[in-house]
Protein backbone atom coordinates (compact mmCIF):
# COMPACT_ATOMS: atom_id res chain seq x y z
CA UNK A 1 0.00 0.00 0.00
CA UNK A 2 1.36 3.32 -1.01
CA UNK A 3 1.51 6.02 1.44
CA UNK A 4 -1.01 8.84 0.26
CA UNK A 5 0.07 11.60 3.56
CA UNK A 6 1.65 14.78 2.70
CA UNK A 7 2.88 14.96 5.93
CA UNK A 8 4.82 12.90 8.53
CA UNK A 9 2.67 11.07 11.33
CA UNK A 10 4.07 10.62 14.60
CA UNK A 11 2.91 7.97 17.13
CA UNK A 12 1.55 9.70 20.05
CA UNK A 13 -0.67 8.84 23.04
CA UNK A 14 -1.77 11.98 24.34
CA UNK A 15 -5.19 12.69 26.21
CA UNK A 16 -7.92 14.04 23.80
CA UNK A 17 -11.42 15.64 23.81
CA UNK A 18 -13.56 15.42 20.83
CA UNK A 19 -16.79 17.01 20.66
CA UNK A 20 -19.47 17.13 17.52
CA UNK A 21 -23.07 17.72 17.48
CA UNK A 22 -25.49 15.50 15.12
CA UNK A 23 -28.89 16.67 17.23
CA UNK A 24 -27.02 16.60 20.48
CA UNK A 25 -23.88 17.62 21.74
CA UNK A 26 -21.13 14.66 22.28
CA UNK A 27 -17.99 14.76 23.88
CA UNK A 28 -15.73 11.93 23.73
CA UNK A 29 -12.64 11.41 25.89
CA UNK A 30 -9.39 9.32 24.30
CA UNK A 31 -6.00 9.25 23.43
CA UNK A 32 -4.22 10.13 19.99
CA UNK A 33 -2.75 6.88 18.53
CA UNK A 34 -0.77 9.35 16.21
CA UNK A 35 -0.30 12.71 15.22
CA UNK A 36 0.65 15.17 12.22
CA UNK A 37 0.19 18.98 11.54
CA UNK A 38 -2.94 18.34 9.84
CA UNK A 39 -4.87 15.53 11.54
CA UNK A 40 -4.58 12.76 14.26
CA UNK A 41 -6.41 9.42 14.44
CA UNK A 42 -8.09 9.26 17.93
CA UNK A 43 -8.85 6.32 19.75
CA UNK A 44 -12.00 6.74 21.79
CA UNK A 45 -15.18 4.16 22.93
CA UNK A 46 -17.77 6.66 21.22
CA UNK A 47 -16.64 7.34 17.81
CA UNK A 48 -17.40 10.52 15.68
CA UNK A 49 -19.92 10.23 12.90
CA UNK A 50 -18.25 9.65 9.85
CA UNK A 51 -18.10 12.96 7.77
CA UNK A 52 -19.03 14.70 11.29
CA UNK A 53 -17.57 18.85 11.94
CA UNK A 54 -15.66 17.94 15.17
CA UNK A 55 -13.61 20.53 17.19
CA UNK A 56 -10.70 18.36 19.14
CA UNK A 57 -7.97 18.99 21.97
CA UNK A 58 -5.01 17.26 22.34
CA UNK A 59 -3.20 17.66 25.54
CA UNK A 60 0.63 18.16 25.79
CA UNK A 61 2.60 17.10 28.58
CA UNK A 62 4.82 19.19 30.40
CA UNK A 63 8.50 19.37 29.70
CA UNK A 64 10.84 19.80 32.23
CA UNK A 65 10.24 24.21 33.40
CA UNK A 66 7.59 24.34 30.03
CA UNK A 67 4.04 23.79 30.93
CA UNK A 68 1.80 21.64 29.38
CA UNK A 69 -0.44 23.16 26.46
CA UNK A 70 -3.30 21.88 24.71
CA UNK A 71 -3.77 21.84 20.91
CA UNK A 72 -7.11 22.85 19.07
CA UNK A 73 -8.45 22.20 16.35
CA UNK A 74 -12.11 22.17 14.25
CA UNK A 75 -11.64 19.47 11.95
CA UNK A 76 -13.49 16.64 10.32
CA UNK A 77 -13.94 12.90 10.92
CA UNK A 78 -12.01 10.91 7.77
CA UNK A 79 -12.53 7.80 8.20
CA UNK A 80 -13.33 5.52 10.97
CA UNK A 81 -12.30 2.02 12.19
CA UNK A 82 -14.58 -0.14 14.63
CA UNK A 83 -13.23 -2.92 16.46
CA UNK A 84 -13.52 -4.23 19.59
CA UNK A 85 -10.67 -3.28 21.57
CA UNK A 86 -9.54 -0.16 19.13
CA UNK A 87 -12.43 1.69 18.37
CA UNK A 88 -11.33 5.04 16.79
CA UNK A 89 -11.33 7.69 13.65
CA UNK A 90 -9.17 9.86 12.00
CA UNK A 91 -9.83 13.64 11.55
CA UNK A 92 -8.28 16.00 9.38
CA UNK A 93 -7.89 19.91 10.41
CA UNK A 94 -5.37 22.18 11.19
CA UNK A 95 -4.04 22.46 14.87
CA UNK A 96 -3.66 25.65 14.80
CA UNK A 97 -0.23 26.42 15.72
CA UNK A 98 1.74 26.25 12.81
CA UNK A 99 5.37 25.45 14.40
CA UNK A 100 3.69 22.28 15.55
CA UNK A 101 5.43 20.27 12.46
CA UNK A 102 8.56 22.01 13.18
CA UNK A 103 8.48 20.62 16.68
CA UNK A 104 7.59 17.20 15.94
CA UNK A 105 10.33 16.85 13.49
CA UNK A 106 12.75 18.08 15.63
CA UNK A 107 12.25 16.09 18.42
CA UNK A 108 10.66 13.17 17.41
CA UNK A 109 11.41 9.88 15.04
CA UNK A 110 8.45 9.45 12.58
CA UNK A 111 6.67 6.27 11.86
C-alpha cells in the first residue's frame, strides 16, 4: 500500500477531547494513537460520525520548566475504524499552531 500523507505522522498517546453535534452535543474522551500537523487518528469508545464537523484537543505534557499546552483544532472525521478493543477515527484539520510540524520533526522519530 502506497503512502497517500503529505505529511509525517508521529505515534503519540496523548489525552484528547472530541466534541461534535449531530442533534445533540457529544464529547468523547481518548487518546491520539498518532499525530501530524494536519490531523490525528483518535482512539475513543464513542466514535465521531463519519463525515461529522468535530472541534478536538489534544493535551501536551509538560517538559521539564515548560508547561503543558493543549492543541485545538475544528476538523473533520475521515474515516473511521470499529473494532472491539480499538475503536477510533481519524480527523483532518489544522491544529492551529503552525510550528507544531517544526516541533515534531525536531524532536521526534516518525513512523
Amino acid at each position: 500500500m502506497q503512502e497517500r500523507r503529505a505529511v509525517r505522522r508521529y505515534r503519540l498517546n496523548l489525552p484528547t477531547l472530541v466534541s461534535w453535534c449531530n442533534g445533540q452535543k457529544h464529547t468523547c474522551g481518548g487518546f491520539t494513537r498518532d499525530i501530524s500537523a494536519n490531523g490525528a487518528f483518535v482512539l475513543c469508545s464513542e466514535p465521531a460520525p463519519a463525515n461529522a464537523a468535530v472541534e478536538i484537543e489534544i493535551l501536551l505534557p509538560t517538559s521539564g520548566d515548560v508547561p503543558g499546552t493543549a492543541l485545538h483544532a475544528k476538523a473533520h472525521v475521515v474515516r473511521l475504524h470499529e473494532q472491539t478493543e480499538n475503536t477510533g477515527f481519524a480527523v483532518e484539520g489544522p491544529f492551529g499552531q503552525s510550528d507544531l510540524a517544526d516541533e515534531l520533526t525536531t524532536k521526534l522519530t516518525p513512523l
